[in-house]
N, C-alpha and C. Protein backbone atom coordinates (compact mmCIF):
# COMPACT_ATOMS: atom_id res chain seq x y z
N UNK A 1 -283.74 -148.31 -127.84
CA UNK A 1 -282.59 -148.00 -128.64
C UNK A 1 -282.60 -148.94 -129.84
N UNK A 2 -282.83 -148.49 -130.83
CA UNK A 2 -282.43 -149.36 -132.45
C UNK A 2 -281.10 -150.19 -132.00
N UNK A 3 -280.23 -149.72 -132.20
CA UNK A 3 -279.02 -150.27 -132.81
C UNK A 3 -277.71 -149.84 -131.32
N UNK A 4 -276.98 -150.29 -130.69
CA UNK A 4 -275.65 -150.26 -129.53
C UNK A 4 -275.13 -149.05 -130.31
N UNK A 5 -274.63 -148.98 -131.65
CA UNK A 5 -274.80 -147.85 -132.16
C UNK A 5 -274.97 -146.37 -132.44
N UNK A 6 -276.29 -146.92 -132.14
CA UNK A 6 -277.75 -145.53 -133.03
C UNK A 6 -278.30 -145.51 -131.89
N UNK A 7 -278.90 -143.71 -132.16
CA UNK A 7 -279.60 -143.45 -130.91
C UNK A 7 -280.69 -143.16 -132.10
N UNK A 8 -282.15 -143.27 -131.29
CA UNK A 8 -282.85 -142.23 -132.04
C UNK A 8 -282.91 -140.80 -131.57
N UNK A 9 -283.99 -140.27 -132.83
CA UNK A 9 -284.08 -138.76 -132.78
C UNK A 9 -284.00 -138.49 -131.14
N UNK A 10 -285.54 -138.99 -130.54
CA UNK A 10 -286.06 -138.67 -129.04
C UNK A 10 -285.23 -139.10 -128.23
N UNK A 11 -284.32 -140.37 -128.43
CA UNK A 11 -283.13 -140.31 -127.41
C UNK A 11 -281.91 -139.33 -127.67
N UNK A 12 -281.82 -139.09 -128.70
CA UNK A 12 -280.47 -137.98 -128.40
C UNK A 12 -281.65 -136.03 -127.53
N UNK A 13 -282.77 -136.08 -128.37
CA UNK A 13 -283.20 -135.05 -126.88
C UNK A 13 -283.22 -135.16 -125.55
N UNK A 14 -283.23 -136.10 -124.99
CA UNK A 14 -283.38 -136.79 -123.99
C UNK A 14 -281.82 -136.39 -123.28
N UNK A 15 -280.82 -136.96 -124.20
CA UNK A 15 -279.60 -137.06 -123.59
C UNK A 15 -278.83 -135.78 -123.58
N UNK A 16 -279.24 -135.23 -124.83
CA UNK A 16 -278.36 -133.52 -124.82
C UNK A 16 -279.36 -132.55 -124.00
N UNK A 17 -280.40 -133.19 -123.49
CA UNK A 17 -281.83 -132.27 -123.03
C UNK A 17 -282.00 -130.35 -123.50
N UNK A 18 -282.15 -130.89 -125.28
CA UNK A 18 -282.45 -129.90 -126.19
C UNK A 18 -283.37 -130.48 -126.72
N UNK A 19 -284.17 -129.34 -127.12
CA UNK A 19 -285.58 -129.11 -128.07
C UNK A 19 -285.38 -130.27 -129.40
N UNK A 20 -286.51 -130.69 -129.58
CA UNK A 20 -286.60 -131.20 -131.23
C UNK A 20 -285.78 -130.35 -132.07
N UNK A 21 -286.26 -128.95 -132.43
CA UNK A 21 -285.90 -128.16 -133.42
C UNK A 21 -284.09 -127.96 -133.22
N UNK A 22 -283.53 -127.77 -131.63
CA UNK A 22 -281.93 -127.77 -131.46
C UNK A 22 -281.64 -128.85 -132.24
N UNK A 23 -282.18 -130.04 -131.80
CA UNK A 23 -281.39 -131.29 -132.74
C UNK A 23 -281.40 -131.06 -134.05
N UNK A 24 -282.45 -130.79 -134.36
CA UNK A 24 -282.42 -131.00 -135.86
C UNK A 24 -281.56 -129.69 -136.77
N UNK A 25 -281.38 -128.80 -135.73
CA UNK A 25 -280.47 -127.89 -135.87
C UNK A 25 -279.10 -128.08 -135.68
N UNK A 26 -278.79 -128.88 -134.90
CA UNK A 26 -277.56 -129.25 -134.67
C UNK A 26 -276.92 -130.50 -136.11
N UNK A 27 -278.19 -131.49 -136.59
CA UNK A 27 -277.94 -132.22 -137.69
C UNK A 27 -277.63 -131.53 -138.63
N UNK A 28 -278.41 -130.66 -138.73
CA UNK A 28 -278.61 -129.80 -139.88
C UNK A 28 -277.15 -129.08 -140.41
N UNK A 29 -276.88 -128.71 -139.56
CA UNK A 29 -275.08 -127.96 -139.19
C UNK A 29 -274.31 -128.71 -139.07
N UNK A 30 -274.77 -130.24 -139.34
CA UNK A 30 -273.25 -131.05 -139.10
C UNK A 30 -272.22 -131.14 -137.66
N UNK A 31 -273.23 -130.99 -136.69
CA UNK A 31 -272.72 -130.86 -135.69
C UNK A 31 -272.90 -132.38 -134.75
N UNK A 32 -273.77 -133.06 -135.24
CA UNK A 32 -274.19 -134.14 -134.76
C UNK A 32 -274.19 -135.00 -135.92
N UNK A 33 -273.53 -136.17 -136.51
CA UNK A 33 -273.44 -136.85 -137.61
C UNK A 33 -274.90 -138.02 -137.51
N UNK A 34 -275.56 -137.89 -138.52
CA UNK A 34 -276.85 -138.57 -138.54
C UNK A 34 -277.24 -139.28 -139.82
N UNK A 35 -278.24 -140.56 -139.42
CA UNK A 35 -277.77 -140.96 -140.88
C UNK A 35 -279.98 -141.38 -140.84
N UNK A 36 -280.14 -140.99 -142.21
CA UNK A 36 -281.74 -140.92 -142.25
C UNK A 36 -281.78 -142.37 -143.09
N UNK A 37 -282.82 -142.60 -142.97
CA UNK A 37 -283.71 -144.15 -143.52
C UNK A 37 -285.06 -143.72 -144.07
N UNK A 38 -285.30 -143.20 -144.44
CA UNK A 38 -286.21 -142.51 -145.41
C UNK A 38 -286.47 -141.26 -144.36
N UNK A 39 -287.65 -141.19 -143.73
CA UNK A 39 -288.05 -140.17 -142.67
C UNK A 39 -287.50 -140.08 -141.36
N UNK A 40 -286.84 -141.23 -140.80
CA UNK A 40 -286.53 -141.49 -139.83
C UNK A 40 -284.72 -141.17 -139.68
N UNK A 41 -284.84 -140.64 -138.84
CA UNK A 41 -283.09 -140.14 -138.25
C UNK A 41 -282.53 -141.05 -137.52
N UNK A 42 -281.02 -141.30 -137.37
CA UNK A 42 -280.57 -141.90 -136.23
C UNK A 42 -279.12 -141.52 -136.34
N UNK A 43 -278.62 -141.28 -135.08
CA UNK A 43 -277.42 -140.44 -134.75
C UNK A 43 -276.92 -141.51 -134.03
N UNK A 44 -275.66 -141.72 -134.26
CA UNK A 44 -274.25 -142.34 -133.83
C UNK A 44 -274.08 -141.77 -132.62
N UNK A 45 -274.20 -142.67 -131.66
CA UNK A 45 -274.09 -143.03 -130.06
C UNK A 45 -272.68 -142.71 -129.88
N UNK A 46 -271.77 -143.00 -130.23
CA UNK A 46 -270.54 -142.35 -129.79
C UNK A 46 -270.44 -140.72 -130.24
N UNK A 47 -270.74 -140.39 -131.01
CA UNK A 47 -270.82 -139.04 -131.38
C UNK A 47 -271.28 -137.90 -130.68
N UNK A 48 -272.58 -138.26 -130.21
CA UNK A 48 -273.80 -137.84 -129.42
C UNK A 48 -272.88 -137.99 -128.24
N UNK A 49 -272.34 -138.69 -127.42
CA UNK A 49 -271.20 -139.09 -125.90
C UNK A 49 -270.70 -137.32 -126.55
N UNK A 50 -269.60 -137.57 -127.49
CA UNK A 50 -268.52 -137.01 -127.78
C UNK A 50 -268.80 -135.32 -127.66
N UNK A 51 -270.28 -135.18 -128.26
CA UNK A 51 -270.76 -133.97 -128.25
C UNK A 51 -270.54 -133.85 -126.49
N UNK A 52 -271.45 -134.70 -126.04
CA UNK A 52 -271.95 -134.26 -124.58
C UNK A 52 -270.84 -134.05 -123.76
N UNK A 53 -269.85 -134.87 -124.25
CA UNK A 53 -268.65 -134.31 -123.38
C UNK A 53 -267.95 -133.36 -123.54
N UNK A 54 -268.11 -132.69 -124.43
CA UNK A 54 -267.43 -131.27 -125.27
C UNK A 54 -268.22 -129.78 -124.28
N UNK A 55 -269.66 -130.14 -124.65
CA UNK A 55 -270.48 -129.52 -124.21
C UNK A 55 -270.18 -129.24 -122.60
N UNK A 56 -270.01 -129.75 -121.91
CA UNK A 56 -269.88 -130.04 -120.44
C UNK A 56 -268.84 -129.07 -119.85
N UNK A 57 -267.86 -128.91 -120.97
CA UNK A 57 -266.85 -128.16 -120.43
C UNK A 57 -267.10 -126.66 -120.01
């Protein structure tokens, strides 16, 4: 894990256990708030929770 934070890309697949392309579909749509560093993604750990608990229902 980068940052208490930040998840990376492969940990938020991991945790929503969706495809590469869902995530980046889900960034893409603003559904997952993500913040890039040139090539590299990283999504806000509380966010990613917030999704998963939405999702669940």
């Amino acid at each position: 894990m980068s940052d208490n934070n930040d998840l990376t890309f492969n940990e938020v697949c991991e945790i929503l256990d969706k495809s590469p392309t869902t995530i980046k579909r889900y960034a893409r749509e603003n559904l997952l708030f993500t913040e890039q560093n040139g090539e590299v993604l990283s999504f806000n750990k509380a966010e990613v929770m917030r999704y998963l608990a939405c999702s669940d229902r």
